[in-house]
Protein backbone atom coordinates (compact mmCIF):
# COMPACT_ATOMS: atom_id res chain seq x y z
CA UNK A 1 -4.04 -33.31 -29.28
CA UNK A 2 -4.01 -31.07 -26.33
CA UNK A 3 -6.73 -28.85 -25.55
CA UNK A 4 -7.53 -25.68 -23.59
CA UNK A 5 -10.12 -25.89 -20.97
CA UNK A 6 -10.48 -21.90 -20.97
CA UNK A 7 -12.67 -19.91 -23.26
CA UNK A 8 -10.94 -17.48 -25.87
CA UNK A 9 -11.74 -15.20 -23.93
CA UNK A 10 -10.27 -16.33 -20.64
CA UNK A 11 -6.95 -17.11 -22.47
CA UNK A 12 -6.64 -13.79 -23.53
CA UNK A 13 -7.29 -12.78 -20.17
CA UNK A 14 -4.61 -14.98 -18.49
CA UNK A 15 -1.97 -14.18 -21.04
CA UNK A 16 -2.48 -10.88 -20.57
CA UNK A 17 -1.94 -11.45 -17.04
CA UNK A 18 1.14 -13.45 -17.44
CA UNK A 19 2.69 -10.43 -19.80
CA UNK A 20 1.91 -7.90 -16.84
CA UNK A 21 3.47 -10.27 -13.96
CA UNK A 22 6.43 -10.83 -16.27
CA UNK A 23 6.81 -7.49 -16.99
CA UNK A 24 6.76 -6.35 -13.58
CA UNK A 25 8.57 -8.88 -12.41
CA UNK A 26 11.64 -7.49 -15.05
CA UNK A 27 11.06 -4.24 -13.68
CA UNK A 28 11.95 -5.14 -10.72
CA UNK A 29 14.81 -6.80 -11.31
CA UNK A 30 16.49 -4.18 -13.30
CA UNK A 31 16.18 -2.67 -10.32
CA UNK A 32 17.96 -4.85 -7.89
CA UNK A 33 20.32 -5.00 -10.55
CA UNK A 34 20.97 -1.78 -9.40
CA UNK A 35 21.46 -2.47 -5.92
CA UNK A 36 24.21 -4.75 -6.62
CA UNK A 37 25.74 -2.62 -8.90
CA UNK A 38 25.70 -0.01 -6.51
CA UNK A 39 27.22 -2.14 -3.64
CA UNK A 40 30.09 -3.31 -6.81
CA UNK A 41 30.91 0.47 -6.87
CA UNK A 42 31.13 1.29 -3.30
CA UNK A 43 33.08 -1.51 -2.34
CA UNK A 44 34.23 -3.92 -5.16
CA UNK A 45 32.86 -7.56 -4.99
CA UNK A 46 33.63 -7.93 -1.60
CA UNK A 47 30.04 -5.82 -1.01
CA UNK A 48 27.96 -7.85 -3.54
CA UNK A 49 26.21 -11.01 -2.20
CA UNK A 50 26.20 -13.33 -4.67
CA UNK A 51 23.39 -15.22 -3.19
CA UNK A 52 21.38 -11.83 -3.90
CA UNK A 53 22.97 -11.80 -7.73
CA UNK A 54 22.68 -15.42 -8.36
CA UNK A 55 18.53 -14.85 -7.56
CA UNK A 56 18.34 -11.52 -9.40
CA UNK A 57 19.32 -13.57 -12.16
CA UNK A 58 16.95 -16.89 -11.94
CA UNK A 59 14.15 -14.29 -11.34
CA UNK A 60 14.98 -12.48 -14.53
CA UNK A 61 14.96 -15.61 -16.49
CA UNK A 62 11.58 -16.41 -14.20
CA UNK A 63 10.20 -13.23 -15.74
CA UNK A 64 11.17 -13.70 -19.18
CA UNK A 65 9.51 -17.27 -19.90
CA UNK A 66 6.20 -15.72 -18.15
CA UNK A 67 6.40 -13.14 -20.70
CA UNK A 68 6.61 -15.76 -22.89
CA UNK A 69 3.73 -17.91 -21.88
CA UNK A 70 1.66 -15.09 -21.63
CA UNK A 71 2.31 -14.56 -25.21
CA UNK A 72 1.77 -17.52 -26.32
CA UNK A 73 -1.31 -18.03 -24.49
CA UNK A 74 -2.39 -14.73 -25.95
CA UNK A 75 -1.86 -16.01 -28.96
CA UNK A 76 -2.69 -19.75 -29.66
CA UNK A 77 -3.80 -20.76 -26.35
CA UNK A 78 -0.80 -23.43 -25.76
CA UNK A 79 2.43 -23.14 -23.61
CA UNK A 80 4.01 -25.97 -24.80
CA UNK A 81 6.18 -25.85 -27.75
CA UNK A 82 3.98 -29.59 -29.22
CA UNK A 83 2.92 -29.40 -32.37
CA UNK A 84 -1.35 -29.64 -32.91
């Protein structure tokens, strides 16, 4: 059975920390989402790198599982899915 080296305490801490760089994180890129959809308008996808898009993207899916470790560290103190 795994266990956490952190107080409580600290848990709550780092969760909450994880929550606030994931949310942030999202923030920003709704944001570059933006950008890109910007560049689509002005001139089609010719003006859209898709390395840029492709990124936006990994990073969004970044954010979203530290949201989700944050919460669950917030919560029961384990990342992992395991049961115990």
């Amino acid at each position: 059975m795994p266990t956490s080296r952190l107080k409580p305490g600290s848990r709550r801490l780092v969760g909450l920390l994880f929550i606030v760089a994931g949310g942030l994180l999202v923030i920003a890129q709704v944001l570059r989402f933006g950008v890109v959809a910007s560049e689509w308008n002005g001139a089609g996808w010719a003006g859209v790198n898709t390395t840029y898009l492709i990124m936006s993207v990994l990073m969004l899916v970044v954010a979203v599982l530290l949201i989700r470790f944050g919460w669950r560290m917030r919560r029961d103190g384990h990342i992992s899915d395991e049961p115990g």
